[in-house]
N, C-alpha and C. Protein backbone atom coordinates (compact mmCIF):
# COMPACT_ATOMS: atom_id res chain seq x y z
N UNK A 1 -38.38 115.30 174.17
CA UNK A 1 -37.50 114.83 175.22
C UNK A 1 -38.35 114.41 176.44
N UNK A 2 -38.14 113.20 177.02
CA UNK A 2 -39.29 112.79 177.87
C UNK A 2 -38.33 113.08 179.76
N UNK A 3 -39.44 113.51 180.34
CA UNK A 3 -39.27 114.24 181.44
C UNK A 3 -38.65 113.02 182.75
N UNK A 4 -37.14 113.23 183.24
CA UNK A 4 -37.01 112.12 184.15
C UNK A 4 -37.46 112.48 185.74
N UNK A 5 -37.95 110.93 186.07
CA UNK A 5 -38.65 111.13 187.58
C UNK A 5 -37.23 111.82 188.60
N UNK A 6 -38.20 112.43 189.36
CA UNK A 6 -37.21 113.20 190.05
C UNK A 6 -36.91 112.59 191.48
N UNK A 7 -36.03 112.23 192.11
CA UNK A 7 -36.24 111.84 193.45
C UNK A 7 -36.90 112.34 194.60
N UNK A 8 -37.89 111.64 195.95
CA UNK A 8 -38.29 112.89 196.70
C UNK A 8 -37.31 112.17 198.16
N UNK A 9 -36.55 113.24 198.79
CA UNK A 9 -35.36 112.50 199.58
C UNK A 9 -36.28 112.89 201.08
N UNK A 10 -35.93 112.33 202.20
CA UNK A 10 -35.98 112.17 203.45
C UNK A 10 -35.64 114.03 203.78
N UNK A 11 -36.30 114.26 204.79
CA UNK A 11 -35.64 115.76 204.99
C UNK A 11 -34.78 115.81 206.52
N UNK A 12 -34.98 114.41 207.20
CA UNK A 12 -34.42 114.21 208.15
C UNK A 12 -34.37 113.04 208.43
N UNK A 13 -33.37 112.32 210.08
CA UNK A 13 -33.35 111.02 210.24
C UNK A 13 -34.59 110.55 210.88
N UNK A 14 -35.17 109.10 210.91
CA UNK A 14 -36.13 108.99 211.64
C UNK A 14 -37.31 108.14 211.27
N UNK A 15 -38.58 108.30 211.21
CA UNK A 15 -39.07 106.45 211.07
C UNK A 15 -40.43 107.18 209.83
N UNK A 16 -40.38 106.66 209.17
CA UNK A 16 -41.82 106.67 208.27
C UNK A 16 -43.10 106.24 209.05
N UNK A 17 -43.69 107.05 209.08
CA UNK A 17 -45.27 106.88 210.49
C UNK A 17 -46.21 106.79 209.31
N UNK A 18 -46.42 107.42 208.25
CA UNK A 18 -47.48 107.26 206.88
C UNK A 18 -46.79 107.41 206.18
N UNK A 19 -48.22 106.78 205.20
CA UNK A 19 -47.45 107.01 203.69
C UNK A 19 -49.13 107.39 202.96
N UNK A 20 -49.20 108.27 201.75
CA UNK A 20 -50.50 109.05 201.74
C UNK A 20 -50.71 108.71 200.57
N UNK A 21 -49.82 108.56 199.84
CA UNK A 21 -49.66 107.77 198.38
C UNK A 21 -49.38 106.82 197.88
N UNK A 22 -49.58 106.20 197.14
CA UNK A 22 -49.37 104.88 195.94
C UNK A 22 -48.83 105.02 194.65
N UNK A 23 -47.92 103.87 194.65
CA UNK A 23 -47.16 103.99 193.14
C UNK A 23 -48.20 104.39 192.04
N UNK A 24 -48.09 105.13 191.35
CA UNK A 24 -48.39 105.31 189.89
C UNK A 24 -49.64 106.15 190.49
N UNK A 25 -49.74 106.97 191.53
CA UNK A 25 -50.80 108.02 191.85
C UNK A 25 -50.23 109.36 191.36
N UNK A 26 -51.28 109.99 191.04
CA UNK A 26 -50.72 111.46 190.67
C UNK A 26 -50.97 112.28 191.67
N UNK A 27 -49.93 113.19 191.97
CA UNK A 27 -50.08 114.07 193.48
C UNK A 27 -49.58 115.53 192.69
N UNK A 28 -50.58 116.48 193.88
CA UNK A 28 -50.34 118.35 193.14
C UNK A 28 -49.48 118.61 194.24
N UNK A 29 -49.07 119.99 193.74
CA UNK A 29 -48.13 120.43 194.49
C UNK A 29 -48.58 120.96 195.93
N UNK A 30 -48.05 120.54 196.53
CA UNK A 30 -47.71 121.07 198.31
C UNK A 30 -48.59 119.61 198.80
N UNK A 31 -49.27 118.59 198.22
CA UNK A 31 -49.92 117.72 198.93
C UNK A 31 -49.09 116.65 199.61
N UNK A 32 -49.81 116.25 200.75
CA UNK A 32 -48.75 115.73 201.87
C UNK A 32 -48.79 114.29 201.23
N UNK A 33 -47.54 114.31 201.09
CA UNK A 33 -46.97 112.59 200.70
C UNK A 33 -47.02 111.88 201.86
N UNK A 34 -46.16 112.07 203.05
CA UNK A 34 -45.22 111.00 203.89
C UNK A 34 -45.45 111.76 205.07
N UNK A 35 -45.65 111.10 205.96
CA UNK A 35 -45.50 111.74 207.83
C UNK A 35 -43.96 111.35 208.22
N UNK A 36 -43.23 111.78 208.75
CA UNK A 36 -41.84 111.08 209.55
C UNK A 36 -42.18 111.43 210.95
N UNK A 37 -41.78 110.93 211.91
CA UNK A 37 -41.77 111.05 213.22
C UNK A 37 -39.89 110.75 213.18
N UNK A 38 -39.30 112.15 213.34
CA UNK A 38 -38.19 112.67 213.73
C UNK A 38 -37.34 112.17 215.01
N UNK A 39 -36.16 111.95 214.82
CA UNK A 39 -35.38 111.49 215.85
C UNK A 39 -35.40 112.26 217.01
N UNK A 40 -36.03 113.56 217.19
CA UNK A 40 -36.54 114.21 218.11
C UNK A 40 -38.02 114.09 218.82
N UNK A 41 -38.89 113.02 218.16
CA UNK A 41 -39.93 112.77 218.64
C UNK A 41 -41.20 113.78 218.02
N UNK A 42 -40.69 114.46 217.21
CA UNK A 42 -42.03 115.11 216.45
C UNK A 42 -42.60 114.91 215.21
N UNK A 43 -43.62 114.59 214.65
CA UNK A 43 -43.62 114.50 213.11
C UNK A 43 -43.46 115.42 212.19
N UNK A 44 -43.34 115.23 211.27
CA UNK A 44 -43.17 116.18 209.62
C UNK A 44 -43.84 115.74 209.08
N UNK A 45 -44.53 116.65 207.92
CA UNK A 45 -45.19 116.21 206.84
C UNK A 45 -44.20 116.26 205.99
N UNK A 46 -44.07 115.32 204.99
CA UNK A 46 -43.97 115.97 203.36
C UNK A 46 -44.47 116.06 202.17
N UNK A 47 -44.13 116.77 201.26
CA UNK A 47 -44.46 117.36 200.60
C UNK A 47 -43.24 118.47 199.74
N UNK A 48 -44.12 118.26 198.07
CA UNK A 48 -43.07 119.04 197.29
C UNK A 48 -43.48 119.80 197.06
N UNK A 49 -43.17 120.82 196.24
CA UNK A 49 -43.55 121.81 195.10
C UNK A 49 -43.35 121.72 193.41
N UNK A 50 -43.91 120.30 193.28
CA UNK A 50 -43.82 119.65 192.23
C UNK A 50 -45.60 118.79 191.95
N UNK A 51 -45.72 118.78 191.02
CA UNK A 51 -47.09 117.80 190.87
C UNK A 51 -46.58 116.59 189.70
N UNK A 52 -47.04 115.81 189.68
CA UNK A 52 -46.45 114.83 188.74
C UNK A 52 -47.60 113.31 188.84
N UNK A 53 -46.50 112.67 188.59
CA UNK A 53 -46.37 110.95 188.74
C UNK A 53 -45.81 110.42 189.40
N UNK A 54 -46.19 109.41 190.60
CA UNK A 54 -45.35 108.87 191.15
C UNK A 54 -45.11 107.78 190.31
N UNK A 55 -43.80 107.54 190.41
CA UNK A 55 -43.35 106.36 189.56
C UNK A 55 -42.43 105.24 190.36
N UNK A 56 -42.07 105.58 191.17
CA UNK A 56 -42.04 104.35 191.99
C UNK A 56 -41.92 104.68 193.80
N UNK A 57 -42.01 103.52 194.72
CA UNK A 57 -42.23 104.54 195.91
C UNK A 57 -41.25 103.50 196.57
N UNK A 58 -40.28 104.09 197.00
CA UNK A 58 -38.92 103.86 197.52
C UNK A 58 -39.03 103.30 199.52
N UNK A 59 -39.98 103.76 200.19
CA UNK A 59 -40.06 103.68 201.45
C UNK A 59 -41.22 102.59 201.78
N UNK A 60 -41.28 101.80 203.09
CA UNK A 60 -42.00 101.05 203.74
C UNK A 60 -42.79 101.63 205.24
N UNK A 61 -43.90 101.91 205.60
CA UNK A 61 -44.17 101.98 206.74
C UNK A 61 -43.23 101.65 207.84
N UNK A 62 -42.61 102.31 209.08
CA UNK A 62 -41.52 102.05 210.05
C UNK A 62 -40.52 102.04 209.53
N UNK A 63 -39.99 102.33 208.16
CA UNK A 63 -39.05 101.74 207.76
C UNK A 63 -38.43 103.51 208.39
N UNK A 64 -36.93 103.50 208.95
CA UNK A 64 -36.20 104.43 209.20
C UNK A 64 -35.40 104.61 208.02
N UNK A 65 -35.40 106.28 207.95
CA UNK A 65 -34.98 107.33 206.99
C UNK A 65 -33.74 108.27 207.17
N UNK A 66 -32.87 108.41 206.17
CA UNK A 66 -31.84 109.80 206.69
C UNK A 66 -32.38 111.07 205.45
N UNK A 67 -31.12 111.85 205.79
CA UNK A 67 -31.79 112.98 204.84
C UNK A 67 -30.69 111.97 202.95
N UNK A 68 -30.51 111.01 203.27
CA UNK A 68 -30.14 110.56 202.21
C UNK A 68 -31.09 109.49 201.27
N UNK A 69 -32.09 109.38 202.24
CA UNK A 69 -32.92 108.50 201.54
C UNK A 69 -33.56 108.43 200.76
N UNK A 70 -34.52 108.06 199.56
CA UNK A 70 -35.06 107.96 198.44
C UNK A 70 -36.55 107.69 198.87
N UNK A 71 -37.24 108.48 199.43
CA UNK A 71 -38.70 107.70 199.47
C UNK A 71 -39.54 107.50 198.36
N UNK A 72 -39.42 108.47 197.45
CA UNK A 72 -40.18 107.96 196.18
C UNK A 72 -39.77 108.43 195.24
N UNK A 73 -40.10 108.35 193.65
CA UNK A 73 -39.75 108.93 192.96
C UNK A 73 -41.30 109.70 192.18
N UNK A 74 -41.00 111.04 191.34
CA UNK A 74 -41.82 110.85 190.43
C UNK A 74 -41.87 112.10 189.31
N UNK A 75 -42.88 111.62 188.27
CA UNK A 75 -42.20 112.33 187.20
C UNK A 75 -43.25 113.51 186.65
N UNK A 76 -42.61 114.44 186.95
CA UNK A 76 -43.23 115.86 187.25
C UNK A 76 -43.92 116.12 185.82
N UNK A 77 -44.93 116.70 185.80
CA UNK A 77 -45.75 117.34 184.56
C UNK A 77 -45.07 118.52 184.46
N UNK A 78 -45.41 118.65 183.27
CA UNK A 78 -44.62 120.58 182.79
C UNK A 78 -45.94 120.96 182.53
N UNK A 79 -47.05 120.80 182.44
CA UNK A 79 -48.17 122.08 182.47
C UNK A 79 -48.02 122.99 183.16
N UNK A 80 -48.29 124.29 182.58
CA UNK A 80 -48.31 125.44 182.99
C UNK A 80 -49.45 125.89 183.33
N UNK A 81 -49.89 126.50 184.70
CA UNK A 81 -51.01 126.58 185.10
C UNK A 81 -51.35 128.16 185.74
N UNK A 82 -52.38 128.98 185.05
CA UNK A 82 -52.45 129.92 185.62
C UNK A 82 -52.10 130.86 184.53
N UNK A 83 -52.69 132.32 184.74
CA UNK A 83 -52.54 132.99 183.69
C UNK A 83 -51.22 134.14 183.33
N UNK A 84 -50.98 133.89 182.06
CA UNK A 84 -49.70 134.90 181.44
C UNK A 84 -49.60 135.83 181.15
């Protein structure tokens, strides 16, 4: 059964300041994807707790974000890492 990309959504409203990745890059878990600079004037990093594939990347530099938005997608590895 092949693994579907997962969405990574906006965590708030506000403007895309970076972007740290590229389509079809592979990123580990907790590494910072995206900066937002917040409708409050502060930035965020993000970042998942997922490692994968990006498989496609949904956002543009400046482009403004809600917590509904789609900035990228991607499709998570199931390796298991670490001992049992």
């Amino acid at each position: 059964m092949r693994a579907l990309a997962q969405p990574i959504y906006s965590p708030c409203h506000g403007k895309v300041e970076n972007i740290f990745i590229n389509e079809s890059a592979y990123v580990y878990e907790w590494e910072k994807l995206f900066l937002i600079r917040n409708n409050r004037g502060f930035l965020e990093e993000i970042a998942v707790g997922m490692s994968g594939l990006i498989t496609s990347l949904e956002v543009k530099p400046n482009q403004e974000v809600t917590p509904d938005t789609v900035m990228a997608k991607v499709k998570e590895d199931l390796f298991i890492s670490g001992s049992d």
